[in-house]
C-alpha atoms as a PDB file:
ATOM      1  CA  UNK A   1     -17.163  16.402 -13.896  1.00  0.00           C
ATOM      2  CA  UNK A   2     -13.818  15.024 -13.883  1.00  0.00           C
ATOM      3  CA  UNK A   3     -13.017  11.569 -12.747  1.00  0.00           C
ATOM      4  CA  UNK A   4      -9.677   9.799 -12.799  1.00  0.00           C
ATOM      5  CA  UNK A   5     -10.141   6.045 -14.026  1.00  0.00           C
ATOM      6  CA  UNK A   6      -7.510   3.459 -15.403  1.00  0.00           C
ATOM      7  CA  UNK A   7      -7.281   5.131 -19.019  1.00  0.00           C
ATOM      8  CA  UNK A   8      -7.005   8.235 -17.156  1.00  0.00           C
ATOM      9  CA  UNK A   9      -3.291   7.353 -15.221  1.00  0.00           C
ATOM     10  CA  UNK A  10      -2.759   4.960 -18.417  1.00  0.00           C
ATOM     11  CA  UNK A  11      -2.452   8.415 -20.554  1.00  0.00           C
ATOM     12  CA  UNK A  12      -0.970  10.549 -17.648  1.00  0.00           C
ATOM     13  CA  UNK A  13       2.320   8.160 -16.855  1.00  0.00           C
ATOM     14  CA  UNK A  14       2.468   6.383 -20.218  1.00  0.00           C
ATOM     15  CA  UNK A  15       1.419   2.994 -18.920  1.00  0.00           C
ATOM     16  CA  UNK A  16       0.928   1.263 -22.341  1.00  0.00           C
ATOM     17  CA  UNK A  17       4.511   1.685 -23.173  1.00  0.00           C
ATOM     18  CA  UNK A  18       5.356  -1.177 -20.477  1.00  0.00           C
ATOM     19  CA  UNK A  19       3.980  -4.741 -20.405  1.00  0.00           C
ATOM     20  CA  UNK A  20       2.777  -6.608 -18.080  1.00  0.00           C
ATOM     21  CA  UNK A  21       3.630 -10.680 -17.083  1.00  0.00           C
ATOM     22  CA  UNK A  22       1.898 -13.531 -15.224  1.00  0.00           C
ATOM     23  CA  UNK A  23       5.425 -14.123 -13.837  1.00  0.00           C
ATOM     24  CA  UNK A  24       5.828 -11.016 -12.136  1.00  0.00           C
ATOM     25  CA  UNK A  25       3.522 -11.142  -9.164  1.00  0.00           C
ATOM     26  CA  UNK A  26       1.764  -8.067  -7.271  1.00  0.00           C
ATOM     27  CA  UNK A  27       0.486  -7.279  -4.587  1.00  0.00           C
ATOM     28  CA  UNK A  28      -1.879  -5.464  -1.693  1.00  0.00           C
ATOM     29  CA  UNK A  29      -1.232  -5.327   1.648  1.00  0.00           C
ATOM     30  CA  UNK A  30      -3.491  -4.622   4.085  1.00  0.00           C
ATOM     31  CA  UNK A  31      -2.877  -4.319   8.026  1.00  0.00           C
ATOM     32  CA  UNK A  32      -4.960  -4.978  11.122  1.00  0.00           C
ATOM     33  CA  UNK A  33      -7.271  -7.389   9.996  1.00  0.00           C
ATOM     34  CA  UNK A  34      -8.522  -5.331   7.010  1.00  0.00           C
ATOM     35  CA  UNK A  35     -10.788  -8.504   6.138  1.00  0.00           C
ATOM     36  CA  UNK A  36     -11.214  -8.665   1.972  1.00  0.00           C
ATOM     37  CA  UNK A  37     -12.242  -6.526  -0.772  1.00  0.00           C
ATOM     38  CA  UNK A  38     -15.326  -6.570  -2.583  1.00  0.00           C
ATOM     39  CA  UNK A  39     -15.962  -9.149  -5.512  1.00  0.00           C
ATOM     40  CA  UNK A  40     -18.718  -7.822  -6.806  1.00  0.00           C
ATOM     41  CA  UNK A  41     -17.635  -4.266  -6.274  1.00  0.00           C
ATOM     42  CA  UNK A  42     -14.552  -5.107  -8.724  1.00  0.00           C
ATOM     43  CA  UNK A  43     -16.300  -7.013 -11.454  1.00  0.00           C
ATOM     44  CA  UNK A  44     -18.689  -3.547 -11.583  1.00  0.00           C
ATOM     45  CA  UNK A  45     -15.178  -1.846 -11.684  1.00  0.00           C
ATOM     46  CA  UNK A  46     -14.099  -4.012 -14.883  1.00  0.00           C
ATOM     47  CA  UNK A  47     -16.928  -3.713 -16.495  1.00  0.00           C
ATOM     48  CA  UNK A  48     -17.785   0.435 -16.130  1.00  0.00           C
ATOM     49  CA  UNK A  49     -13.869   1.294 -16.880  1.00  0.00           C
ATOM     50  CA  UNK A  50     -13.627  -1.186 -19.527  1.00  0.00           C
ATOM     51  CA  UNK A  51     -10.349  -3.055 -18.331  1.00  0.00           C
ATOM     52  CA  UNK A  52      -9.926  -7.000 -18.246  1.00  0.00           C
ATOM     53  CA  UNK A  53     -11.104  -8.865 -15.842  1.00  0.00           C
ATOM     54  CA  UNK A  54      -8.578 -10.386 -13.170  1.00  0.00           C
ATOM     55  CA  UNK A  55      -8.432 -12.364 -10.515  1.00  0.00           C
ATOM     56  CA  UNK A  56      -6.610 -12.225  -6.984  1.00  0.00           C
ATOM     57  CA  UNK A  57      -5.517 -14.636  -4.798  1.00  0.00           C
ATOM     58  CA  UNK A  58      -5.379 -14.027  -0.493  1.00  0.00           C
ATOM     59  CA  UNK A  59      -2.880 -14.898   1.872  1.00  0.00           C
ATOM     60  CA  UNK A  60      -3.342 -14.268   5.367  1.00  0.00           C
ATOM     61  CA  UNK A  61      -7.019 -13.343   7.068  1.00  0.00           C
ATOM     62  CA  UNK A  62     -10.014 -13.358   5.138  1.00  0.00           C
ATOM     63  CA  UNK A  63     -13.385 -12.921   5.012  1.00  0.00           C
ATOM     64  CA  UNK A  64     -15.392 -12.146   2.087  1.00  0.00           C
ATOM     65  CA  UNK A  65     -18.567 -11.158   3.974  1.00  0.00           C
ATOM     66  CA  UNK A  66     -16.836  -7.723   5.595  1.00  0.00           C
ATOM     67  CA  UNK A  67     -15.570  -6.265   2.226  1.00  0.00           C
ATOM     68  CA  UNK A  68     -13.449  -3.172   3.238  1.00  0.00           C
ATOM     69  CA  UNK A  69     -13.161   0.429   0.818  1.00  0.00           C
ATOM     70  CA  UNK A  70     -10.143   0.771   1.045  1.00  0.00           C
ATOM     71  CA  UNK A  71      -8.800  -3.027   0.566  1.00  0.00           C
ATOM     72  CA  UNK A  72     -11.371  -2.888  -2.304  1.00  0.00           C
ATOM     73  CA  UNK A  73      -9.323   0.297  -4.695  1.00  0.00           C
ATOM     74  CA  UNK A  74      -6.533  -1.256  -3.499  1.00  0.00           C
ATOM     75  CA  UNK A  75      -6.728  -4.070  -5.382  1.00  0.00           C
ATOM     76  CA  UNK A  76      -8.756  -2.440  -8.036  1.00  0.00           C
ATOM     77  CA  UNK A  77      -6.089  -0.169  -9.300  1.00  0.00           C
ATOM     78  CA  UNK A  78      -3.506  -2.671  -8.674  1.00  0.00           C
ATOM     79  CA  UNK A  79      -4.642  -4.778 -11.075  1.00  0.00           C
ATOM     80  CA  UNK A  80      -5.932  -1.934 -13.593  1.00  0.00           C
ATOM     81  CA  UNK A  81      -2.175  -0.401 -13.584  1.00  0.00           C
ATOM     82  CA  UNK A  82      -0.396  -3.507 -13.610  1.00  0.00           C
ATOM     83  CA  UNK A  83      -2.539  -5.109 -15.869  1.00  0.00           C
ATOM     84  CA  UNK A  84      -1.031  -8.759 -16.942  1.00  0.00           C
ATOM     85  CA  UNK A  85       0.812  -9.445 -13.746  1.00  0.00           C
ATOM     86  CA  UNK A  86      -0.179 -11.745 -11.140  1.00  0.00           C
ATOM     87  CA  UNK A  87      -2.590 -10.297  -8.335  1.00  0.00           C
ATOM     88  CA  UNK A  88      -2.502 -11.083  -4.505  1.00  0.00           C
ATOM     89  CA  UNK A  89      -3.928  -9.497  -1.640  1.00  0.00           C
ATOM     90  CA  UNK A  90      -2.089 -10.412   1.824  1.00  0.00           C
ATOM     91  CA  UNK A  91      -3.408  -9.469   5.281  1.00  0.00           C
ATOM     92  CA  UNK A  92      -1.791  -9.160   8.728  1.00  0.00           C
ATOM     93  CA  UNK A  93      -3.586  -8.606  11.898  1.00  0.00           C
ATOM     94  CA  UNK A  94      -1.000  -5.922  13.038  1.00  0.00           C
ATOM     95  CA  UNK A  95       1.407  -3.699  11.767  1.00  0.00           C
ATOM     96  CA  UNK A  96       4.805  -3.044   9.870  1.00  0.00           C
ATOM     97  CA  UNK A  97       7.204  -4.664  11.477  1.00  0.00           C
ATOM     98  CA  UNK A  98       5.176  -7.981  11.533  1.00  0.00           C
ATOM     99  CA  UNK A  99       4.482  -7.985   8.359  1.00  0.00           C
ATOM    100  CA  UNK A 100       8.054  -7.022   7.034  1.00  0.00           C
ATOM    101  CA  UNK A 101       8.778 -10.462   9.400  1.00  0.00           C
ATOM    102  CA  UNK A 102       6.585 -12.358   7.322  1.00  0.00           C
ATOM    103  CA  UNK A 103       7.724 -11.035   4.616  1.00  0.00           C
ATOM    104  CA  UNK A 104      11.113 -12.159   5.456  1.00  0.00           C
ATOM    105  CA  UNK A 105       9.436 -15.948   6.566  1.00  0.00           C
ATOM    106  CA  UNK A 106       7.937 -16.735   3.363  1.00  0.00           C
ATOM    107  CA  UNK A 107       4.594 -15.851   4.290  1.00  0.00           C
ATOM    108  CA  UNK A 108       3.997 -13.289   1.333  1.00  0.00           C
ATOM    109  CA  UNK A 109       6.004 -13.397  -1.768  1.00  0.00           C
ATOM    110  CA  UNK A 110       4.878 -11.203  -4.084  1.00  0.00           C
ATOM    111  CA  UNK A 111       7.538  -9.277  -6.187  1.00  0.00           C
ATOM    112  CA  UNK A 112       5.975  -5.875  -5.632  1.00  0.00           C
ATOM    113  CA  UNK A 113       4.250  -5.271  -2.766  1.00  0.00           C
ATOM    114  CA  UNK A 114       2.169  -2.163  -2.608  1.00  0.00           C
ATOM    115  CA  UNK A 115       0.616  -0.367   0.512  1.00  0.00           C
ATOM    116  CA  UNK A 116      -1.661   2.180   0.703  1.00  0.00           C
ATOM    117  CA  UNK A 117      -1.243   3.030   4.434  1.00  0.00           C
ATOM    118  CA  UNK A 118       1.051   4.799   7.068  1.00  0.00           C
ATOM    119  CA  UNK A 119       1.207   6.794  10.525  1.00  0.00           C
ATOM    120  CA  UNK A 120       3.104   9.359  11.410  1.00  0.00           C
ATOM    121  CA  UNK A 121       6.226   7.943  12.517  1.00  0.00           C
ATOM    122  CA  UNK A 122       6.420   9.271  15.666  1.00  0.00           C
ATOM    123  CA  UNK A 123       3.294   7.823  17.033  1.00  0.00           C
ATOM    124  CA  UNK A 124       3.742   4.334  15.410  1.00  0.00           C
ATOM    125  CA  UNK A 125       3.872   2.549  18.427  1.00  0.00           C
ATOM    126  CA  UNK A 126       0.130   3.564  18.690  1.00  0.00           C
ATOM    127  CA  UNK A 127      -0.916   1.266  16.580  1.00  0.00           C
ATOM    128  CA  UNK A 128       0.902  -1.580  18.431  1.00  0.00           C
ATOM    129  CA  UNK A 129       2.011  -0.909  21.748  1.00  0.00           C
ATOM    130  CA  UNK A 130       2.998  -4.758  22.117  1.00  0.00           C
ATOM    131  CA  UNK A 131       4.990  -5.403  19.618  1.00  0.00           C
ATOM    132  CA  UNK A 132       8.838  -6.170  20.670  1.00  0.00           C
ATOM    133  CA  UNK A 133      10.419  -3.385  19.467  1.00  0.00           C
ATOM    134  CA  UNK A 134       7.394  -0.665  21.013  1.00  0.00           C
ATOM    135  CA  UNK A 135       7.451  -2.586  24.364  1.00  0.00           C
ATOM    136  CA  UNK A 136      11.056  -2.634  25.044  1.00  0.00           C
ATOM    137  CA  UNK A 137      12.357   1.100  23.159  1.00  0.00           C
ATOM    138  CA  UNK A 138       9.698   2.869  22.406  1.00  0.00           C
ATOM    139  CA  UNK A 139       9.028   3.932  18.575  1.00  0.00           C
ATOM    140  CA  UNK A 140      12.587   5.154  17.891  1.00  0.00           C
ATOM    141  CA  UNK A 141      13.372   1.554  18.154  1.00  0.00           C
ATOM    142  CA  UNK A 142      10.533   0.423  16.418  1.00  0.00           C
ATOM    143  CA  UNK A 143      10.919   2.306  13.310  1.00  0.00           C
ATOM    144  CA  UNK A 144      14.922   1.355  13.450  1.00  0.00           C
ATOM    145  CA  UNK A 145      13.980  -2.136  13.810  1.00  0.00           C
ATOM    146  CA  UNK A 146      11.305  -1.839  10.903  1.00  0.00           C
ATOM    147  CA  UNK A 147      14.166  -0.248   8.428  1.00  0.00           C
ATOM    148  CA  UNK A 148      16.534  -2.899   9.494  1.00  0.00           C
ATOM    149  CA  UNK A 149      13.506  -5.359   8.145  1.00  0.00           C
ATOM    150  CA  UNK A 150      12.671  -3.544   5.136  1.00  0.00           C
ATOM    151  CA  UNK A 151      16.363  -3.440   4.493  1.00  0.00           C
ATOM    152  CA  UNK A 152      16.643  -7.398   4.547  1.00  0.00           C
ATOM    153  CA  UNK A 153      13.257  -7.588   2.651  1.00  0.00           C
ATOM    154  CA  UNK A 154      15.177  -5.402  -0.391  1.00  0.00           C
ATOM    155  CA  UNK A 155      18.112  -7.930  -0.383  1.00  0.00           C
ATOM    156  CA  UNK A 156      15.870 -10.709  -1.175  1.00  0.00           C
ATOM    157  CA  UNK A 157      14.890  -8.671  -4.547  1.00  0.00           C
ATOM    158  CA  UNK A 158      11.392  -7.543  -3.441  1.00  0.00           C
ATOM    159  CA  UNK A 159       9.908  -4.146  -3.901  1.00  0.00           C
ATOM    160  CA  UNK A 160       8.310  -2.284  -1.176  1.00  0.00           C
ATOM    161  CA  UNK A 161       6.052   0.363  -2.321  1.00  0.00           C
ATOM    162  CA  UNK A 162       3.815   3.200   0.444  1.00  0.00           C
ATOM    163  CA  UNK A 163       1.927   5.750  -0.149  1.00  0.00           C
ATOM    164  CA  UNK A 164       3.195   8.860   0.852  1.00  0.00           C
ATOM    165  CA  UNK A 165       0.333   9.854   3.238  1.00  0.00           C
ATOM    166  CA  UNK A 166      -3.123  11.771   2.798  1.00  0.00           C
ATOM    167  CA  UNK A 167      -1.924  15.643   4.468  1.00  0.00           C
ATOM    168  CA  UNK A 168       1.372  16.135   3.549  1.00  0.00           C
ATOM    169  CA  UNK A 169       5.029  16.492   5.186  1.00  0.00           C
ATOM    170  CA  UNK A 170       3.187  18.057   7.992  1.00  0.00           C
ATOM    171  CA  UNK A 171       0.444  15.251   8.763  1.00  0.00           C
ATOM    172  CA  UNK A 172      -3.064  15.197   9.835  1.00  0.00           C
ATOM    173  CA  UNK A 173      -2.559  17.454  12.967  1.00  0.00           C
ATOM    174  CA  UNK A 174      -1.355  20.149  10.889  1.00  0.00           C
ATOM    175  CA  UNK A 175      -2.802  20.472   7.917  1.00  0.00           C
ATOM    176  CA  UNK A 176      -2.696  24.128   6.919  1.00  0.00           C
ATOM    177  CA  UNK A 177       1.265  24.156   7.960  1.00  0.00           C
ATOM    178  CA  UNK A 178       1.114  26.528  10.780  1.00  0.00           C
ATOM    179  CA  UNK A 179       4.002  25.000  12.467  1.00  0.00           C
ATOM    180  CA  UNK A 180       7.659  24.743  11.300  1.00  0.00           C
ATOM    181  CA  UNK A 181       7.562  20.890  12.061  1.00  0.00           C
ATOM    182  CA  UNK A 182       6.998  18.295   9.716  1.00  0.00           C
ATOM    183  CA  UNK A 183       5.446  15.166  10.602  1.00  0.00           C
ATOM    184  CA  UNK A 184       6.398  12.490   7.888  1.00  0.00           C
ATOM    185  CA  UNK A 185       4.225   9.280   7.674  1.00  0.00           C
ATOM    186  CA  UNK A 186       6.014   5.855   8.481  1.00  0.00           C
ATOM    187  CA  UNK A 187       6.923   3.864   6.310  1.00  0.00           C
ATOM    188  CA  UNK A 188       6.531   6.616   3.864  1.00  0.00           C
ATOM    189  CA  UNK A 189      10.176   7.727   5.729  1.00  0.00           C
ATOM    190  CA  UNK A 190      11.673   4.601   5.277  1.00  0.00           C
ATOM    191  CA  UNK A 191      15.020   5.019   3.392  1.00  0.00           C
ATOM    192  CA  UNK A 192      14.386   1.322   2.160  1.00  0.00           C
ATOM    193  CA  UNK A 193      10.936   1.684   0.179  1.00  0.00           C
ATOM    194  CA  UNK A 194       9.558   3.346  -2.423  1.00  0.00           C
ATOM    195  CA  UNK A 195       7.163   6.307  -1.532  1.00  0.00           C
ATOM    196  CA  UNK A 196       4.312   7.188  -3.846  1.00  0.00           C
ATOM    197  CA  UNK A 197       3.238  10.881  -3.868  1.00  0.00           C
ATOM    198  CA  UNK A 198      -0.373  11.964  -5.354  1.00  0.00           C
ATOM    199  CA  UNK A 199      -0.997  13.816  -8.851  1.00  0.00           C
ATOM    200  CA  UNK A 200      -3.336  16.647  -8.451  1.00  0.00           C
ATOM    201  CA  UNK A 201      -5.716  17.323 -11.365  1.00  0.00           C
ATOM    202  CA  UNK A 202      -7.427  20.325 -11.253  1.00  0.00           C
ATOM    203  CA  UNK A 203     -10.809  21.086 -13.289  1.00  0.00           C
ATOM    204  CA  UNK A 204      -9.687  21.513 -17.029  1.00  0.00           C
ATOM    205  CA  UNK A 205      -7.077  19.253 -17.227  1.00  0.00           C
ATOM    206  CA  UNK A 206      -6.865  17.270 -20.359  1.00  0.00           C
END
């Protein structure tokens, strides 16, 4: 059976060639009102993988009694590849461009912020139809207002890194790439972040 744990990427990307610091500080972010991740769920983690235990610190909404999967690997492998750093978690209740705003106010300050999520970019304004930039332009001006953000957060020395998305340059709604049009996640397409692809293992690797 193969699994993919900490020692796993540790040995793929040559992890214990760096070293980590308790002044560099890292962290998850996690958008519309992802609550908290799971104590106990990340002790267990520690313990079966064999890494150190850590702690993290929250900014932002919380609640430890609705424990969300994906706020929980988040912070899991977080710590486990950037083992020796400083861990936070930070929550907002909406969506990118808020949260590059707070960002920009103070609210989060981690040196490396890391998020596992994204939309296609063309249907941001989905996810919040209210939002300045949606209500008056629609989601060409969102997005350009979001870069313009991300742009500023980059000047202040942070680092912004997205996953790249879970289906590819052609998204969700085309899967098997029957079309000719790509669908990019946001902020995956973000000139001003760094975008963080997948590594495929297949059954014999070593």
């Amino acid at each position: 059976k193969l699994s993919v744990v900490p020692e796993t990427l540790t040995n793929l990307y040559n992890l214990d060639s760096g070293k980590g610091s308790s002044k560099v500080t890292q962290g998850a972010v996690e958008y519309q009102g992802a609550p908290a991740w799971s104590e106990s769920d990340l002790a267990t983690f520690a313990n079966n993988t064999g890494i150190a235990p850590f702690s993290v610190s929250h900014t932002g909404p919380f609640n430890s009694l609705q424990p969300f999967a994906e706020s929980t690997l988040d912070v899991q492998y977080l710590g486990a590849v950037g083992k020796g750093n400083t861990n936070e978690y930070f929550t907002t209740a909406t969506w990118m461009y808020d949260y590059a705003n707070e960002v920009l106010k103070g609210t989060f300050t981690a040196d490396v912020q890391s998020s596992s999520y994204g939309y296609r970019e063309d249907q941001n304004c989905v996810i919040n139809p209210i939002s300045d930039p949606c209500a008056h332009g629609g989601v060409s001006a969102y997005v350009k207002a979001t870069n313009t953000l991300f742009q500023q957060v980059g000047a202040t020395g942070v680092t912004l890194v997205v996953a790249s998305g879970d289906a590819g340059a052609h998204g969700r709604e085309d899967q098997t790439c029957t079309t000719g049009t790509v669908h990019p996640d946001f902020p995956a397409s973000s000139p001003f972040v760094t975008a963080v692809g997948a590594t495929q293992l297949s059954a014999d690797a070593k």
